[in-house]
Protein backbone atom coordinates (compact mmCIF):
# COMPACT_ATOMS: atom_id res chain seq x y z
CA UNK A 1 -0.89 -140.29 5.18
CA UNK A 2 -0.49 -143.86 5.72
CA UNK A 3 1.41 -145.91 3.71
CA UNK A 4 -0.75 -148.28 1.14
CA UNK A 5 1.55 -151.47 1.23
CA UNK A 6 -0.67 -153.56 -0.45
CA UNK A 7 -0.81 -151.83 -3.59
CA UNK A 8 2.98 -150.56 -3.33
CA UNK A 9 3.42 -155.07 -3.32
CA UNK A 10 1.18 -155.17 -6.61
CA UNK A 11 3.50 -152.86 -8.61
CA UNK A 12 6.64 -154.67 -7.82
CA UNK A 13 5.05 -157.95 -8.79
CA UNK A 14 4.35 -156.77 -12.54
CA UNK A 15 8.51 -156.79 -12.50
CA UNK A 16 9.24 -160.60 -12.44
CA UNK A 17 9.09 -163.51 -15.23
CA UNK A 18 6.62 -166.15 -14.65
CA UNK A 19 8.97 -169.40 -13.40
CA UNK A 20 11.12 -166.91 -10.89
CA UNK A 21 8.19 -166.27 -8.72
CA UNK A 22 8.81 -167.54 -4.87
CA UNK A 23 7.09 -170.89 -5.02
CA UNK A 24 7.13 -174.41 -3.70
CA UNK A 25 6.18 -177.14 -6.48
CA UNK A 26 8.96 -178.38 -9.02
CA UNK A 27 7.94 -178.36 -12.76
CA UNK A 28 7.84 -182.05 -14.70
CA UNK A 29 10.44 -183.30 -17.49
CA UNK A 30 9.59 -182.60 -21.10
CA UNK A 31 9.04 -185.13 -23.21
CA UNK A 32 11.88 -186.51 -25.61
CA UNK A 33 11.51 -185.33 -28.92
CA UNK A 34 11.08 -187.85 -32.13
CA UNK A 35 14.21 -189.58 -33.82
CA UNK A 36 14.96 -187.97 -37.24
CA UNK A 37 14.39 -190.00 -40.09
CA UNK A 38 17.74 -191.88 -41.73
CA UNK A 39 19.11 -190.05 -44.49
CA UNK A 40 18.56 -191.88 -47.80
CA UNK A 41 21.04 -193.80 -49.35
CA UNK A 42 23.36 -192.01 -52.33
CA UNK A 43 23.31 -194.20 -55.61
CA UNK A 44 26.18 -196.13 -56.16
CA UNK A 45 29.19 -193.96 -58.46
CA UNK A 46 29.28 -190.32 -57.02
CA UNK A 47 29.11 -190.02 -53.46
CA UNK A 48 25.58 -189.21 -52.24
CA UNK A 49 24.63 -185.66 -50.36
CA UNK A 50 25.40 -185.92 -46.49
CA UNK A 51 22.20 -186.77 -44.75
CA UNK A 52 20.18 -183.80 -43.80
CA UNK A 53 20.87 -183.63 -40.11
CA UNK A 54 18.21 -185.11 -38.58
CA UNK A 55 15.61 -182.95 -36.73
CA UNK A 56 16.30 -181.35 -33.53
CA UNK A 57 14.08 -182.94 -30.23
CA UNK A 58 11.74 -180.63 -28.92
CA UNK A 59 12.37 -178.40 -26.76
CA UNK A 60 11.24 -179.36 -23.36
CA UNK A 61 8.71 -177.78 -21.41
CA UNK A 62 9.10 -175.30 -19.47
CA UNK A 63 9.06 -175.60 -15.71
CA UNK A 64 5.63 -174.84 -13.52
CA UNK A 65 6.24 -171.79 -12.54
CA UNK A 66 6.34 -171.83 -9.01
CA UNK A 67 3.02 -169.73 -6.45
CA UNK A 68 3.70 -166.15 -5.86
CA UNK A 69 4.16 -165.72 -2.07
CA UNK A 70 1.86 -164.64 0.13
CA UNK A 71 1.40 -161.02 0.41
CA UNK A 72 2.11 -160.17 4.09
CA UNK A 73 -1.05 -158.48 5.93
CA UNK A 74 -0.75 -154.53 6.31
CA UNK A 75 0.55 -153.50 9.28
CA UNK A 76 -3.21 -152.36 11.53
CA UNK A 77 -3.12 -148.34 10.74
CA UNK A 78 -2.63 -146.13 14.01
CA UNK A 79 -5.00 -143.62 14.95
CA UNK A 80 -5.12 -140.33 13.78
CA UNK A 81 -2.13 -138.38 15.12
CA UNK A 82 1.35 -140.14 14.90
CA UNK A 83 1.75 -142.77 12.19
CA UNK A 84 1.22 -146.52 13.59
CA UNK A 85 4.42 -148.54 12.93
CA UNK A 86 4.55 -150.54 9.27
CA UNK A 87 3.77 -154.12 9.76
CA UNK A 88 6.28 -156.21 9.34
CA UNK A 89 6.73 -157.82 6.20
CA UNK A 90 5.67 -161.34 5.88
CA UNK A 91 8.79 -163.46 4.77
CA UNK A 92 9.11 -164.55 0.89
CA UNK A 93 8.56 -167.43 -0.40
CA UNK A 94 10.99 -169.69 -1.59
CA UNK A 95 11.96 -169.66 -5.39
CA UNK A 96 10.83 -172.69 -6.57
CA UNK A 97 13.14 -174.61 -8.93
CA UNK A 98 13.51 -174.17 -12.42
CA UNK A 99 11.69 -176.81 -14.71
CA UNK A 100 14.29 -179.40 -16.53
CA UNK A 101 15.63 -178.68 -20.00
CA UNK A 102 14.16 -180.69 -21.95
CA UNK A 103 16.23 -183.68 -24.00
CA UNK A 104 18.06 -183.36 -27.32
CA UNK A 105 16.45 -185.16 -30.02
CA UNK A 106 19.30 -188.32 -30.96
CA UNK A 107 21.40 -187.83 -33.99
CA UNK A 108 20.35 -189.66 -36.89
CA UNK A 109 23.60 -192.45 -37.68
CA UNK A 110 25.49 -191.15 -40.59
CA UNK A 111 24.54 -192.28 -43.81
CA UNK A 112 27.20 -195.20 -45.73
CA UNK A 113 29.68 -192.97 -47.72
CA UNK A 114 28.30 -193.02 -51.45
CA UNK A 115 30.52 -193.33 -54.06
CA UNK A 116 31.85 -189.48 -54.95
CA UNK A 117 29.98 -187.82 -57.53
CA UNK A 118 28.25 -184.95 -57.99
CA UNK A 119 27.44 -183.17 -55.11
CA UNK A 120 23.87 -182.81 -54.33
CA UNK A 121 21.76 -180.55 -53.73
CA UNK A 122 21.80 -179.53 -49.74
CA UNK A 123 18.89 -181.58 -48.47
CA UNK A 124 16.47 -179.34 -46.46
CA UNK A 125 16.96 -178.22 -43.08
CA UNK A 126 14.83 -180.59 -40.60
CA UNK A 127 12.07 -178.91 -38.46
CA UNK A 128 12.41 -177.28 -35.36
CA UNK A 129 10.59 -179.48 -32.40
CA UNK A 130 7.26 -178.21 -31.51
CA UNK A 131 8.01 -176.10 -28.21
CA UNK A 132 6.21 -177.86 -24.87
CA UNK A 133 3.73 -177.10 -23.03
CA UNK A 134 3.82 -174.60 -19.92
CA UNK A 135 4.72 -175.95 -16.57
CA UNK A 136 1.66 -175.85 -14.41
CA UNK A 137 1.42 -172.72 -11.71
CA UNK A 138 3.25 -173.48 -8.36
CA UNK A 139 1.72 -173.66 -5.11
CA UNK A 140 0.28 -169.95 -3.38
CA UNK A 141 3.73 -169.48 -0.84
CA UNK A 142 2.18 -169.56 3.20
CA UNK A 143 0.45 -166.52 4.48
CA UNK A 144 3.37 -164.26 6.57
CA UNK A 145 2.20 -163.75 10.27
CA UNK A 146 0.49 -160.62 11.16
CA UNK A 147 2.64 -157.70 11.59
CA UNK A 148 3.01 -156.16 15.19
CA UNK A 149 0.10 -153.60 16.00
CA UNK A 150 1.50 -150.27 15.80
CA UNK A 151 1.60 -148.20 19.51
CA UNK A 152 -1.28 -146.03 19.56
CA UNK A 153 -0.95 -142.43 18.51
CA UNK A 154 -1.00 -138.90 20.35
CA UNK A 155 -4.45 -137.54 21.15
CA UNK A 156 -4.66 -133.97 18.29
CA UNK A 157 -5.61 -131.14 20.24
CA UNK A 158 -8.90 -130.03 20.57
CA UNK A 159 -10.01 -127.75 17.38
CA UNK A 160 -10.90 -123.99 17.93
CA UNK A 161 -14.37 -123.56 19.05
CA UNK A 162 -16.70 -122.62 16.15
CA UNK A 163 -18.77 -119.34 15.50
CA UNK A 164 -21.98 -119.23 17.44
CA UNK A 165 -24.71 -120.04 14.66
CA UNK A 166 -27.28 -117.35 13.60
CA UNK A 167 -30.29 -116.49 16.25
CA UNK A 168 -33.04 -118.68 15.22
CA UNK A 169 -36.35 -116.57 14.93
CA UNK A 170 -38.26 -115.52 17.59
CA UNK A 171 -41.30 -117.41 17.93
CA UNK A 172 -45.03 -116.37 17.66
CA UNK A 173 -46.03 -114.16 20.49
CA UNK A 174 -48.81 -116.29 22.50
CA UNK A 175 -52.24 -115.31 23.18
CA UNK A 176 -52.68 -112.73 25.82
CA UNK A 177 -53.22 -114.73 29.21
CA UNK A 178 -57.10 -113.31 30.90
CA UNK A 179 -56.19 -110.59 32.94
CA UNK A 180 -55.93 -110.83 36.75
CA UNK A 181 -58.29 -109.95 39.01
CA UNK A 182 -58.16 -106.03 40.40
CA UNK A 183 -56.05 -106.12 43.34
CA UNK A 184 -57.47 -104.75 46.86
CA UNK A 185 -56.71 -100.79 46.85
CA UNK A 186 -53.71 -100.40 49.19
CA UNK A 187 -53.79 -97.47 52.23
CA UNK A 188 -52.89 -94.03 51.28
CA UNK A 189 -49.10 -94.18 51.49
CA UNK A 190 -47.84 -90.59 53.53
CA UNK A 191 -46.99 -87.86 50.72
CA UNK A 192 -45.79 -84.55 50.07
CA UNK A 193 -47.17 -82.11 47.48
CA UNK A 194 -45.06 -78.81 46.39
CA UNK A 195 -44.85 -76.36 44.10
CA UNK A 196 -42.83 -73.17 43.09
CA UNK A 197 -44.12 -69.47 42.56
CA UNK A 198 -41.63 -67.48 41.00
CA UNK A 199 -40.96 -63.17 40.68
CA UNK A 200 -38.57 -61.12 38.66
CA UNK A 201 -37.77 -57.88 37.10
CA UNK A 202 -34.67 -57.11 34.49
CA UNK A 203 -33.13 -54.07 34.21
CA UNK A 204 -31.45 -53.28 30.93
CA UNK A 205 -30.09 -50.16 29.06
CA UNK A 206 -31.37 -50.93 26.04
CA UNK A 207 -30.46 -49.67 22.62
CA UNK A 208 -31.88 -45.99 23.08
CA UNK A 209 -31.45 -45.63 26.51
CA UNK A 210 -28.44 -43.76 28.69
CA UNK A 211 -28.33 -46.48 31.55
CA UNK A 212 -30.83 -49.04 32.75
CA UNK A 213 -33.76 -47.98 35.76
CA UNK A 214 -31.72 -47.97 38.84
CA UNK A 215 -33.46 -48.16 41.93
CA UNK A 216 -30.74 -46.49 43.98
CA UNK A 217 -31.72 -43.28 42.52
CA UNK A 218 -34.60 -43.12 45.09
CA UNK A 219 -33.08 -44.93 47.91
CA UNK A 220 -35.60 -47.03 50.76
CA UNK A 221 -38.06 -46.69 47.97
CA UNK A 222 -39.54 -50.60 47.16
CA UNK A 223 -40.14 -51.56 43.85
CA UNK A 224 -42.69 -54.47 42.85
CA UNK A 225 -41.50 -57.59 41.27
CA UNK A 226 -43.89 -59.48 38.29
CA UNK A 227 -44.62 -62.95 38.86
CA UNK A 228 -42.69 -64.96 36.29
CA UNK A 229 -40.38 -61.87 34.88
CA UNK A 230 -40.14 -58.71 33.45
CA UNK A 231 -38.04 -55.72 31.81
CA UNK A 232 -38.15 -52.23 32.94
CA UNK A 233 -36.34 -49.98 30.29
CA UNK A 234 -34.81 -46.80 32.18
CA UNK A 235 -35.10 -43.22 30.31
CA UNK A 236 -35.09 -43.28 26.17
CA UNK A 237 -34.39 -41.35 24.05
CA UNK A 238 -35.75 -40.96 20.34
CA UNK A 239 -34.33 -39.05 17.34
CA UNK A 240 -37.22 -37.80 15.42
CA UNK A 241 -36.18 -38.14 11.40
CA UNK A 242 -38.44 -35.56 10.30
CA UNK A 243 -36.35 -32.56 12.45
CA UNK A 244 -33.43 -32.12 14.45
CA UNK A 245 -35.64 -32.49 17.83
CA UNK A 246 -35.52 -35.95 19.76
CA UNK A 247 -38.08 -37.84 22.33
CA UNK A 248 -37.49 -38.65 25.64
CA UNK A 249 -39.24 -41.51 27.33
CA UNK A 250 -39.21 -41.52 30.86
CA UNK A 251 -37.99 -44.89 32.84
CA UNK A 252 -41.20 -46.94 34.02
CA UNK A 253 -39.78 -47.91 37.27
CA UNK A 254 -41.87 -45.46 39.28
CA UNK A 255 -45.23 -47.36 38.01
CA UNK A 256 -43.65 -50.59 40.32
CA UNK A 257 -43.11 -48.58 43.08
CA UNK A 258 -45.30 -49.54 46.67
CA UNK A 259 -47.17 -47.55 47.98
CA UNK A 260 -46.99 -44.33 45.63
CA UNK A 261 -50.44 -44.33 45.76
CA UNK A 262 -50.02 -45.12 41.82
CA UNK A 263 -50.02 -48.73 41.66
CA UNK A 264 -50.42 -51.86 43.19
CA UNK A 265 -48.79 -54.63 44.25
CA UNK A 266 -47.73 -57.23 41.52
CA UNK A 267 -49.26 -60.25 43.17
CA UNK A 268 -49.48 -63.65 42.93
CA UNK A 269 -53.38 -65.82 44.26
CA UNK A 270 -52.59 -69.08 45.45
CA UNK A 271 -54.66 -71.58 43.84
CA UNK A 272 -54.95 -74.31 46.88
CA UNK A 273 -56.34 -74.36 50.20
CA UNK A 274 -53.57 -73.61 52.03
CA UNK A 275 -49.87 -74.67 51.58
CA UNK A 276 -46.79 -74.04 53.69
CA UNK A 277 -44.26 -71.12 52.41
CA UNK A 278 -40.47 -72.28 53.85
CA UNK A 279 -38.13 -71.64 51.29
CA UNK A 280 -37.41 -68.96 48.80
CA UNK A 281 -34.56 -69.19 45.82
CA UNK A 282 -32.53 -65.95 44.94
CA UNK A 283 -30.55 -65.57 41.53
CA UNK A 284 -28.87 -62.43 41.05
CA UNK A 285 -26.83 -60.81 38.24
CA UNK A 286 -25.45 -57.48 37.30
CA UNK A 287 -22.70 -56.16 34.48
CA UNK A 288 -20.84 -53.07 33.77
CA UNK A 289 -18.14 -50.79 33.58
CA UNK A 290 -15.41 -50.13 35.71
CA UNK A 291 -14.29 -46.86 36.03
CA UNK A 292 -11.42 -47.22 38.50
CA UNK A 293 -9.27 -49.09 35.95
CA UNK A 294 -7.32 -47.79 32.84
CA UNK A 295 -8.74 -48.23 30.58
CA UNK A 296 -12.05 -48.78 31.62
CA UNK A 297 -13.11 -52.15 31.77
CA UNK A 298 -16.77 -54.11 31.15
CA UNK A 299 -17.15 -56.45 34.56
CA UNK A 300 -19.18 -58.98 36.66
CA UNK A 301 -20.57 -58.37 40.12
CA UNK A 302 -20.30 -61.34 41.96
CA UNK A 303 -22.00 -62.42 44.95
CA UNK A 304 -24.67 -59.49 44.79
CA UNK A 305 -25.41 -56.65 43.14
CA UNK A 306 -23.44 -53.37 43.53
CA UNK A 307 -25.58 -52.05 46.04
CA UNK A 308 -27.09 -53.72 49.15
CA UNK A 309 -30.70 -54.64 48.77
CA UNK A 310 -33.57 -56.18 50.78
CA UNK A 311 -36.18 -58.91 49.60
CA UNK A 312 -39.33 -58.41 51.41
CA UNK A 313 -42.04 -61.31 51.18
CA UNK A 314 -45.19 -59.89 51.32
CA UNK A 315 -48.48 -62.32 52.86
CA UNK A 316 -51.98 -60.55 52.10
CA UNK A 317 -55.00 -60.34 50.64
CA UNK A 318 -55.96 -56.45 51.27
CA UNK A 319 -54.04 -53.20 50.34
CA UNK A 320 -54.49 -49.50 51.60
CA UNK A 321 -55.02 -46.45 49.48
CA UNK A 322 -51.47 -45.98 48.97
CA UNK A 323 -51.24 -49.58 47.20
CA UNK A 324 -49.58 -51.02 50.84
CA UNK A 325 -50.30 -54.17 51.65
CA UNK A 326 -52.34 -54.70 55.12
CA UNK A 327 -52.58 -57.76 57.20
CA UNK A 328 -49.89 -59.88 57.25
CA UNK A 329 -46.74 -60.21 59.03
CA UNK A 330 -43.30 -59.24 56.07
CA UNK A 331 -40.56 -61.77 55.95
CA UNK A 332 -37.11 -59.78 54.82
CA UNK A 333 -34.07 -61.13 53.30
CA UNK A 334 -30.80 -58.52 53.53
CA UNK A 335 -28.37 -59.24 50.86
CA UNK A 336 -24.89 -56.96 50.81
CA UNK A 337 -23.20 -55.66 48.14
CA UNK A 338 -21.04 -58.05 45.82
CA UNK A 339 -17.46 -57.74 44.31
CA UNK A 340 -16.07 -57.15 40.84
CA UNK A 341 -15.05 -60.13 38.81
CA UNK A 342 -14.78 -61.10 35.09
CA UNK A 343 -17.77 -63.00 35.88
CA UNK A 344 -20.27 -63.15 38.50
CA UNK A 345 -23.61 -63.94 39.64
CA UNK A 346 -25.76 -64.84 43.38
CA UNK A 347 -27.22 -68.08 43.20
CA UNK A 348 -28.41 -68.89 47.15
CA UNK A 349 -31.41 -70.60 49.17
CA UNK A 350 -32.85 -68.78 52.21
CA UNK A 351 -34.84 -70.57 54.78
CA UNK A 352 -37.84 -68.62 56.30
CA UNK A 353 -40.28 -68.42 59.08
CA UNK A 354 -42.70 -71.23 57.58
CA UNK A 355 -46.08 -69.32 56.69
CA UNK A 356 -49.40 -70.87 55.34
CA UNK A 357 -51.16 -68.99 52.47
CA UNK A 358 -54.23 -70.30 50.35
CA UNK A 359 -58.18 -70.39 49.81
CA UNK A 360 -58.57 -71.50 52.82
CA UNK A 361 -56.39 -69.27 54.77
CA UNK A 362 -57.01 -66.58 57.28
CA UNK A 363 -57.32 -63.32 54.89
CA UNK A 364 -54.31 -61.75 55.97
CA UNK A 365 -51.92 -63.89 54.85
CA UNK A 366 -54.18 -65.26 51.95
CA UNK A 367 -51.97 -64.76 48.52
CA UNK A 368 -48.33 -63.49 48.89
CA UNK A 369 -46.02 -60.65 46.78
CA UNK A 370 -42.11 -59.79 46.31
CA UNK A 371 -40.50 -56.59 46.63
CA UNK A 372 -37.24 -55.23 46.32
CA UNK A 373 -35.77 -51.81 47.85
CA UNK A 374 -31.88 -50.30 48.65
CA UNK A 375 -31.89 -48.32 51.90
CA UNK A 376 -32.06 -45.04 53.20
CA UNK A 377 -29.72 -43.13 53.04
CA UNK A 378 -28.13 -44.87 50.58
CA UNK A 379 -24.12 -46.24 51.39
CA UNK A 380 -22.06 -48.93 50.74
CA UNK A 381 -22.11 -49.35 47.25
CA UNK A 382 -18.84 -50.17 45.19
CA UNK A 383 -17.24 -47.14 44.17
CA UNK A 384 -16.20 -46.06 40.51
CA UNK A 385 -18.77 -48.20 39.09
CA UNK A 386 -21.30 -48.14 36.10
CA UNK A 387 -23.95 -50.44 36.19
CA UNK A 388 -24.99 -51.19 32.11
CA UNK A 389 -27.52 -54.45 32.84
CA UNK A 390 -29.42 -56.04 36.08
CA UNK A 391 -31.58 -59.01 36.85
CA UNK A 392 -33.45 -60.47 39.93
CA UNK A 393 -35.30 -63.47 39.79
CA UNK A 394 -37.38 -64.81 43.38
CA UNK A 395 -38.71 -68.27 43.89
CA UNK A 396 -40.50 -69.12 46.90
CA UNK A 397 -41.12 -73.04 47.59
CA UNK A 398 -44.00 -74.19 48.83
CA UNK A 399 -45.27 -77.39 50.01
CA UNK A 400 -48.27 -79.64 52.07
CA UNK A 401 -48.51 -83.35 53.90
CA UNK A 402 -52.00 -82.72 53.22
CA UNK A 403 -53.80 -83.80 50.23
CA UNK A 404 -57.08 -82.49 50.64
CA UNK A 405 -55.39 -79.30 51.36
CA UNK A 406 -54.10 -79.24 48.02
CA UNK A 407 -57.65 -79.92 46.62
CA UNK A 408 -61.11 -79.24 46.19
């Protein structure tokens, strides 16, 4: 902080008598004080009192007392940062002289010696001159020159950024602008259209079943899948609580047999004019119990199921009396057996011969179905194995460049 001179001069000020202040002017001679009257004469015999001492002269007056010196100027404060130099301060001035004493009053001439008799009484002590008047003030000392200007101080450094303010509201939405006028209708862009049809059958054991429906017990026989899924429970048996008998339910896989001249095929009707069949997706599991280890052991098959198998794609729209499908030309997909695993699955994409089915389409390839067989005889399946579970699931992929084909 800087220093305040100015008042720091003040305080020492209140410090010194008036007459010792720096100054310049002399203070003028007080006037001689009156004689003292003569002391009256003592009657003749006994020697009259002494005179009363005549009365001292008045004091003089005291000197002017002299102009208080000019207070130098502050030194010109520096900038914020480093402290400016003080200014230097202005010289004092000088101490002007002390006023004159003033005169004795003269000594009244001593009274004739009376003749000695009784003493008298003391005569009363004289009075005291009256005091002078004060000397007038002395002349204000010259101003001190200006002190130096101090050297400019060091630039702060800049202060830390402050916090970005508060997000001010967000204004009034405006009116909506008139919409635009309706673009011209650009040319059909080229396209594809596609969609999946999917088939699947599960084969579980189920809680009152011996093992689930295999279909290696009748090998080269081809069993139906159901579009979307389903589950095919394999021979159950029943306790009956009311006697000691039980009921056997017979597996259901012989009603999804083709051509058994029992059933027909599980099919699925297309529902365009004609689309373009060139993919199909095959998933795969099985589980079970493997007999070759000790103890036995609940496994995966992976890459298959335990038994080589055949996916047929079927393309028709008539059947024979047997339940066969007539017309169209089979597409087959050969899949070998798999391996044993702690887990294990088939998940795999097959190309095929691209075939058009539809509305629209010649009616021997018209709507399409999905079988599944082992061969005859029967061979290559993985030995000391117990299948407990099974599931197949078949998605063919279809698709058209054609969009009125997809339509009607």
């Amino acid at each position: 902080m800087p220093l305040n001179l100015s008042r720091t001069r003040l305080l020492n000020c209140k410090n010194q008598r008036p007459g010792s202040i720096a100054g310049t002017g002399v203070g003028p001679v007080g006037p001689i004080g009156p004689t003292g009257p003569d002391g009256a004469t003592g009657p003749d015999g006994a020697t009259g009192p002494t005179g009363a001492t005549g009365l001292n002269g008045a004091t003089g007056l005291t000197g002017a007392t002299g102009l208080t010196g000019a207070t130098g100027l502050n030194g010109a404060t520096g900038p914020t940062g480093a402290t400016g130099l003080n200014g230097a301060t202005g010289p004092t001035g000088a101490t002007g002289l002390t006023g004159a004493t003033g005169l004795n009053g003269a000594t009244g001439p001593t009274g004739a010696t009376g003749l000695t008799g009784a003493t008298g009484p003391t005569g009363a002590t004289g009075l005291n001159g009256a005091t002078g008047p004060t000397g007038a003030t002395g002349l204000t000392g010259a101003t001190g020159p200006t002190g130096a200007t101090g050297p400019t101080g060091a630039t702060g450094l800049t202060g830390a950024t402050g916090l970005t303010g508060a997000t001010g509201l967000t204004g009034a939405t405006g009116p909506t602008g008139a919409t635009g006028l309706t673009g011209a209708t650009g040319a059909t862009g080229p396209g594809i259209w596609v969609d999946n049809f999917t088939f699947g059958l599960n084969f579980p054991t189920g809680a009152h079943a011996r093992r689930p429906a295999l279909i290696e017990d009748k090998p080269g026989a081809e069993y139906w899948l159901m579009p979307g899924m389903e589950t095919i429970f394999g021979e159950q048996v029943y306790n009956v609580s009311s006697s000691s008998s039980t009921v056997t339910i017979p597996s259901l896989l012989g009603s999804y047999e083709n051509g058994n001249s029992s059933n027909t095929p599980r099919s699925m009707a297309i529902a365009y004019k004609t689309v373009s069949l060139n993919m199909i997706a095959v998933h795969l599991t099985e589980i079970g119990v493997d007999n070759t280890s000790t103890p036995s052991a609940l496994k995966a098959v992976n890459d298959g199921w335990s038994i080589p198998i055949t996916i047929t794609l079927h393309f028709f729209c008539l059947v024979d009396p047997s339940g066969k499908p007539v017309g169209g030309t089979p597409f087959h997909v050969p899949i070998l057996p798999g391996s044993l695993d702690s887990k294990g699955g088939l998940c795999a994409c097959y190309e095929i011969d691209e075939t058009k089915v539809g509305c629209k389409v010649d009616p021997e390839n018209k709507f399409v179905a999905v079988s599944v067989s082992t061969p005859a005889p029967f061979g290559g399946g993985i030995s000391g194995w117990t299948p407990r579970g099974r599931s197949i699931s078949v998605t063919l992929h279809s698709q058209s460049k054609d969009e009125d084909a997809i339509s009607f």
